[in-house]
N, C-alpha and C. Protein backbone atom coordinates (compact mmCIF):
# COMPACT_ATOMS: atom_id res chain seq x y z
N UNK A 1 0.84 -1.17 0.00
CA UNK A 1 0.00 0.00 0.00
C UNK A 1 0.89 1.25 0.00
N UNK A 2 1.12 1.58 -1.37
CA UNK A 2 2.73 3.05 -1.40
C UNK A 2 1.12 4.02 -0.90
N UNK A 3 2.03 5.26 -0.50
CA UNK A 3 1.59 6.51 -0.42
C UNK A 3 -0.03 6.39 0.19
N UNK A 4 -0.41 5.58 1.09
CA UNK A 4 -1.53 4.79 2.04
C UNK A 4 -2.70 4.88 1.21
N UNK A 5 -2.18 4.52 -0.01
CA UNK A 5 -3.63 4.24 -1.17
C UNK A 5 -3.51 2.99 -0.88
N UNK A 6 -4.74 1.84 -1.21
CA UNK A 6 -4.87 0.68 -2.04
C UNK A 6 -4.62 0.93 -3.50
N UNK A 7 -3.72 -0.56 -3.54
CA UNK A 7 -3.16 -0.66 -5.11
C UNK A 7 -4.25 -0.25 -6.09
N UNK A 8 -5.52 -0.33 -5.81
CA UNK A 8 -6.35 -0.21 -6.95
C UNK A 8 -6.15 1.03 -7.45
N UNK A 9 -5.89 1.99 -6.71
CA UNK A 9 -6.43 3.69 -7.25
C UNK A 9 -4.95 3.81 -7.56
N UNK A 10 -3.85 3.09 -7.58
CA UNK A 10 -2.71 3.37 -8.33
C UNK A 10 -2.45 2.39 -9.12
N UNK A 11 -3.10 3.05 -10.30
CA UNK A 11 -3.80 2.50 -11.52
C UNK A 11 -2.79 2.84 -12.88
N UNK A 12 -2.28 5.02 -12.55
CA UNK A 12 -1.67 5.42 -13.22
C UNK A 12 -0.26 5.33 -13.40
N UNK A 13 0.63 4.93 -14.07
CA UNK A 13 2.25 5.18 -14.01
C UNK A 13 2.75 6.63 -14.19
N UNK A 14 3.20 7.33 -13.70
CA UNK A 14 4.08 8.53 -13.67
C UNK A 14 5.51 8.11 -13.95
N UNK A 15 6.25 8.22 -15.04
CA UNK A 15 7.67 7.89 -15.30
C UNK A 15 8.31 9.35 -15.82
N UNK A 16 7.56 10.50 -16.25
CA UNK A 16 8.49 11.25 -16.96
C UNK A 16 8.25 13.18 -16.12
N UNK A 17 9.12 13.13 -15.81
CA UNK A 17 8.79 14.58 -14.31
C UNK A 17 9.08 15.77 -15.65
N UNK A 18 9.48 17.27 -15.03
CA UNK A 18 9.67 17.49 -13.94
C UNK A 18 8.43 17.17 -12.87
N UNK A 19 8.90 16.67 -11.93
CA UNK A 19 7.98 16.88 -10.84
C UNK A 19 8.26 17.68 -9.76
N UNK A 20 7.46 18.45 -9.30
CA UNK A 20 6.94 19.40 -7.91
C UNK A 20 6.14 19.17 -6.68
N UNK A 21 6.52 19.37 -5.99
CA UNK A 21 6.07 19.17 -4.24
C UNK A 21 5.78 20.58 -3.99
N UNK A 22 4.92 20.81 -2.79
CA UNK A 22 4.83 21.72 -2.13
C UNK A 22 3.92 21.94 -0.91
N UNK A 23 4.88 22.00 -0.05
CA UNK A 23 4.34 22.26 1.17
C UNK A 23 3.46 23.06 2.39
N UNK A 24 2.00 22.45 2.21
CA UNK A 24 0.95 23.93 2.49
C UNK A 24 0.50 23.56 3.74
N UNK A 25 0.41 24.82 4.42
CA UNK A 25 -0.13 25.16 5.98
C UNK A 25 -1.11 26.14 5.89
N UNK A 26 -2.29 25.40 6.16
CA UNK A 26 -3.66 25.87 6.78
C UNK A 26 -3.42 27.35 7.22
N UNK A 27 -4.23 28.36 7.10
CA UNK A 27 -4.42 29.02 8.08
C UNK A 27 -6.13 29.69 8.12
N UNK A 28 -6.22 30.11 9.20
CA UNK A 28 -7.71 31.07 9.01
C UNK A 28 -7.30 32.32 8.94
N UNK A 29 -7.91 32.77 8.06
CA UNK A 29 -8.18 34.18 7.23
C UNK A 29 -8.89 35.13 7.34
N UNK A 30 -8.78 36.27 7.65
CA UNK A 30 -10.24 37.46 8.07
C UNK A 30 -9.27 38.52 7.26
N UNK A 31 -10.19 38.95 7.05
CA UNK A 31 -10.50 40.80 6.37
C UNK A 31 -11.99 41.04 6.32
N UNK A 32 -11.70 42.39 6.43
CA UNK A 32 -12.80 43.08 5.97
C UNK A 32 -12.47 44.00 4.52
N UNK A 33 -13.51 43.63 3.35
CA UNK A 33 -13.21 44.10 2.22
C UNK A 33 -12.11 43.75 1.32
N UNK A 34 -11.15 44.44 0.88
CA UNK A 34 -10.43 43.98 0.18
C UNK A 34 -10.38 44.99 -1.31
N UNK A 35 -9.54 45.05 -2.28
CA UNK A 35 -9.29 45.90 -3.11
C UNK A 35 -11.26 45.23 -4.08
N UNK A 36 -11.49 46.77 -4.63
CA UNK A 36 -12.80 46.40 -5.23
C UNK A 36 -12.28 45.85 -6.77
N UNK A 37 -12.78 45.04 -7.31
CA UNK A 37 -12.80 44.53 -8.37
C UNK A 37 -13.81 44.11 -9.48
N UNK A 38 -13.87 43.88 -10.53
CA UNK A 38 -14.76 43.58 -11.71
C UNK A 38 -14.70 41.73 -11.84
N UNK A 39 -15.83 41.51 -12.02
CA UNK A 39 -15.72 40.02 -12.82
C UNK A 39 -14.54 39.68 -13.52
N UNK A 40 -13.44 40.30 -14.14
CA UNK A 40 -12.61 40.05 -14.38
C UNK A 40 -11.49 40.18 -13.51
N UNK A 41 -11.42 40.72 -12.16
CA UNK A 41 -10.32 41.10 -11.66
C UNK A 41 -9.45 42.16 -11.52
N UNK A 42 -10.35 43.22 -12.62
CA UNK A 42 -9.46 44.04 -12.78
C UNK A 42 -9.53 44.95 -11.66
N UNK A 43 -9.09 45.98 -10.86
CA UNK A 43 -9.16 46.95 -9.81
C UNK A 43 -9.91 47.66 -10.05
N UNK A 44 -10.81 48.13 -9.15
CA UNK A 44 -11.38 49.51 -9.55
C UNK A 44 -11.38 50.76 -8.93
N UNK A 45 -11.58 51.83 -8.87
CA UNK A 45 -11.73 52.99 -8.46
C UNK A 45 -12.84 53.36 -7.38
N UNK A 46 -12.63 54.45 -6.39
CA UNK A 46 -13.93 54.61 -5.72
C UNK A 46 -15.12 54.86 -6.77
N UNK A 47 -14.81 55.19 -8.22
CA UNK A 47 -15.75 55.61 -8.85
C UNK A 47 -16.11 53.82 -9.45
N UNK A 48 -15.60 53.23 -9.50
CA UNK A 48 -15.82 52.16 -9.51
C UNK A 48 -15.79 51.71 -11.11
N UNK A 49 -14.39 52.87 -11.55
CA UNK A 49 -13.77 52.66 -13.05
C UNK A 49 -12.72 51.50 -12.90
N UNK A 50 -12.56 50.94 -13.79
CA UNK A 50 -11.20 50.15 -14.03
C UNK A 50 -10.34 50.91 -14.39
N UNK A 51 -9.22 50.75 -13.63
CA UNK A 51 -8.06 51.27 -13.28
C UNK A 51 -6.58 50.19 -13.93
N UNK A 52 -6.67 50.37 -15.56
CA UNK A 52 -6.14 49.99 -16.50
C UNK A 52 -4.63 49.17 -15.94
N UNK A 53 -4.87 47.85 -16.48
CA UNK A 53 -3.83 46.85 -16.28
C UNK A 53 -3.02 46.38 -14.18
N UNK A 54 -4.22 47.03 -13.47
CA UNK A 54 -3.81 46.37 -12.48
C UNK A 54 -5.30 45.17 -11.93
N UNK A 55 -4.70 44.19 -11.46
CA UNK A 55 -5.59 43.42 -11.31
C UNK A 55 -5.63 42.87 -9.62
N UNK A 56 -6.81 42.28 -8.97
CA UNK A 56 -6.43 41.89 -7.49
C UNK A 56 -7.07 40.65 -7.43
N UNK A 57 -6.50 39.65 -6.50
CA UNK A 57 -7.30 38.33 -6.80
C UNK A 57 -6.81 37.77 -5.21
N UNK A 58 -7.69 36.53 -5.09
CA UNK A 58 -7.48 35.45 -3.83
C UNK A 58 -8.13 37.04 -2.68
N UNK A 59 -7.03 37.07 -1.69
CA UNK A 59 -6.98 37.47 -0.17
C UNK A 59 -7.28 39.00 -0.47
N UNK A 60 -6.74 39.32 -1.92
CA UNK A 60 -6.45 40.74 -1.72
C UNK A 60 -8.14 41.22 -2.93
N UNK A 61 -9.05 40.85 -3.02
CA UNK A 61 -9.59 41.32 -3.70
C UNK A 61 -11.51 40.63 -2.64
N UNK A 62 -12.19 41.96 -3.65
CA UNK A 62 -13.26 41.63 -2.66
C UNK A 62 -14.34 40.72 -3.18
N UNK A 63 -13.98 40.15 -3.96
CA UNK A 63 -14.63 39.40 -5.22
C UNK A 63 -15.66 38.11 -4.56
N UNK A 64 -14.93 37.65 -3.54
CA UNK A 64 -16.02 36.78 -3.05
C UNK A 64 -16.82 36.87 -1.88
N UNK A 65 -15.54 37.39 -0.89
CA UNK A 65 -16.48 37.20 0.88
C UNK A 65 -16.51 38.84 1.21
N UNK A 66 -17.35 39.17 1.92
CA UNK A 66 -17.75 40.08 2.37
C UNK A 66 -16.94 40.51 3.67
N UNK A 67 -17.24 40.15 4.93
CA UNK A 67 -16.89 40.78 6.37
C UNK A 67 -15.77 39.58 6.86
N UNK A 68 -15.61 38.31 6.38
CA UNK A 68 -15.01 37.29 6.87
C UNK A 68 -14.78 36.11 5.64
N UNK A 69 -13.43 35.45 6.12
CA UNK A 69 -13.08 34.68 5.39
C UNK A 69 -14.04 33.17 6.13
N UNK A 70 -14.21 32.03 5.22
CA UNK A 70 -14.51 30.95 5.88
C UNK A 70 -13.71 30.06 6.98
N UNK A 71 -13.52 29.26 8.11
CA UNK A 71 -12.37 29.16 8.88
C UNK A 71 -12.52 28.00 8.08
N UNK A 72 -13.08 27.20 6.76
CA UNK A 72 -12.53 26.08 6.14
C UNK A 72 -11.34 25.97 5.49
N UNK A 73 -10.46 25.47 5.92
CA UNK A 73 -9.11 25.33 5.10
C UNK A 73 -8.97 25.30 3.61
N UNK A 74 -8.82 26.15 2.72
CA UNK A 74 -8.56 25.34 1.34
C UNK A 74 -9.82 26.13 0.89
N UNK A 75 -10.83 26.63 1.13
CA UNK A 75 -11.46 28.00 0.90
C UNK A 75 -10.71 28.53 0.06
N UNK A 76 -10.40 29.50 0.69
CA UNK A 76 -9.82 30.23 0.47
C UNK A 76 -8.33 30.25 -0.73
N UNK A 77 -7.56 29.71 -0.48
CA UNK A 77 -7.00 28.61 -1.24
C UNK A 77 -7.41 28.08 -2.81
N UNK A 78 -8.48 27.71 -3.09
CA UNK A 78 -9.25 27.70 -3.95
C UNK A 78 -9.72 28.73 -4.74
N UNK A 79 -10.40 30.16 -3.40
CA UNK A 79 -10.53 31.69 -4.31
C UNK A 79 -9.39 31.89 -4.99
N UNK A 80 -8.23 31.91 -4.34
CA UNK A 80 -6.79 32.28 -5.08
C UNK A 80 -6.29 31.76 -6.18
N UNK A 81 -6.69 30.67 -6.47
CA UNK A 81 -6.02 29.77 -7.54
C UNK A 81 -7.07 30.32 -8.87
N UNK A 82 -8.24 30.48 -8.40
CA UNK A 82 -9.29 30.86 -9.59
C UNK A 82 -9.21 31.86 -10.20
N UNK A 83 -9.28 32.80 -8.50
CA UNK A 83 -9.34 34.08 -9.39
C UNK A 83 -8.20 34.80 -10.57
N UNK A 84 -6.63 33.81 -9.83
CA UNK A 84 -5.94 34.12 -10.13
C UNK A 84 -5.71 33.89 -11.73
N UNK A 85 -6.22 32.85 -11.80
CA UNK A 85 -6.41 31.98 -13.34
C UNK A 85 -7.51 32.94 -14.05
N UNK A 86 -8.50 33.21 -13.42
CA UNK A 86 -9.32 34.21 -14.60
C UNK A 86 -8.53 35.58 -14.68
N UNK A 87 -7.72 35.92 -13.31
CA UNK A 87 -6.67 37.82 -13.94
C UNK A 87 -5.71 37.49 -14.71
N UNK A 88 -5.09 36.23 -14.72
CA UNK A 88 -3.98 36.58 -15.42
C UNK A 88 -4.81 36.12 -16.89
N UNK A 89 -5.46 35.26 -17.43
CA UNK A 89 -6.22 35.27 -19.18
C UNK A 89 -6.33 36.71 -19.00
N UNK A 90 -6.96 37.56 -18.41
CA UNK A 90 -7.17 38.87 -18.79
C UNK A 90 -6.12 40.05 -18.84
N UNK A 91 -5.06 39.55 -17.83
CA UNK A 91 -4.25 40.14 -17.55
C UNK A 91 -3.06 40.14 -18.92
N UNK A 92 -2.96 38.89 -19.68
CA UNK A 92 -2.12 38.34 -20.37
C UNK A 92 -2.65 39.07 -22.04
N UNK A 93 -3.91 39.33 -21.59
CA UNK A 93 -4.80 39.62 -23.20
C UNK A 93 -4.23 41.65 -22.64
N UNK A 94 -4.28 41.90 -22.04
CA UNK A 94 -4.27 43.56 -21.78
C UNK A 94 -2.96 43.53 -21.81
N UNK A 95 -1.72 42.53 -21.51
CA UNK A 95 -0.51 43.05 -22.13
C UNK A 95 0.03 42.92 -23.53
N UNK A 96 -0.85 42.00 -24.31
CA UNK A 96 -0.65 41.29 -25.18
C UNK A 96 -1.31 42.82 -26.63
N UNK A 97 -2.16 43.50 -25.74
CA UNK A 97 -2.55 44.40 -26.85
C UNK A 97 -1.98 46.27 -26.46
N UNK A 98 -0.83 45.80 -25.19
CA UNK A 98 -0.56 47.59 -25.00
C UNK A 98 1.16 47.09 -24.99
């Protein structure tokens, strides 16, 4: 039983890397607010203009939670990886045309 699976669910062979590790620690998360943002990520203004080629995502943007983060681990974690994946397509298209 490698890596405390049953043999069944190691089904796949992995022979050709690079491979990556990385080592993550939980934490709980609070803010209140966070930089304002658009469906895309992009920043906005008190006027609530986009504020050309800067973008905010995960912890630093207000895109999902309101007054508090969830104390579920990996929450949060999850906002970051997404949001981050939808700013940078947008982010990558706004450098790609200035």
């Amino acid at each position: 039983m490698d890596l405390y699976k049953d043999d069944r669910f190691m089904t796949l062979l992995v022979k050709e890397g690079p491979f990556y590790a990385v080592r993550a620690n939980s934490t709980t998360l609070g803010t209140v607010g966070g930089a304002l943002v658009n469906e895309h990520f992009e920043a906005l203004n008190v006027k609530r203009q986009v504020i050309d080629g800067i973008y905010a995502v995960g912890n630093d943007s207000s895109g999902l939670y309101d007054s508090s983060y969830p104390t579920i681990e990996g929450l949060s974690n999850a906002f970051a990886w997404n949001s981050g994946r939808i700013a940078g397509r947008y982010a990558s298209a706004y450098a790609a045309m200035n």
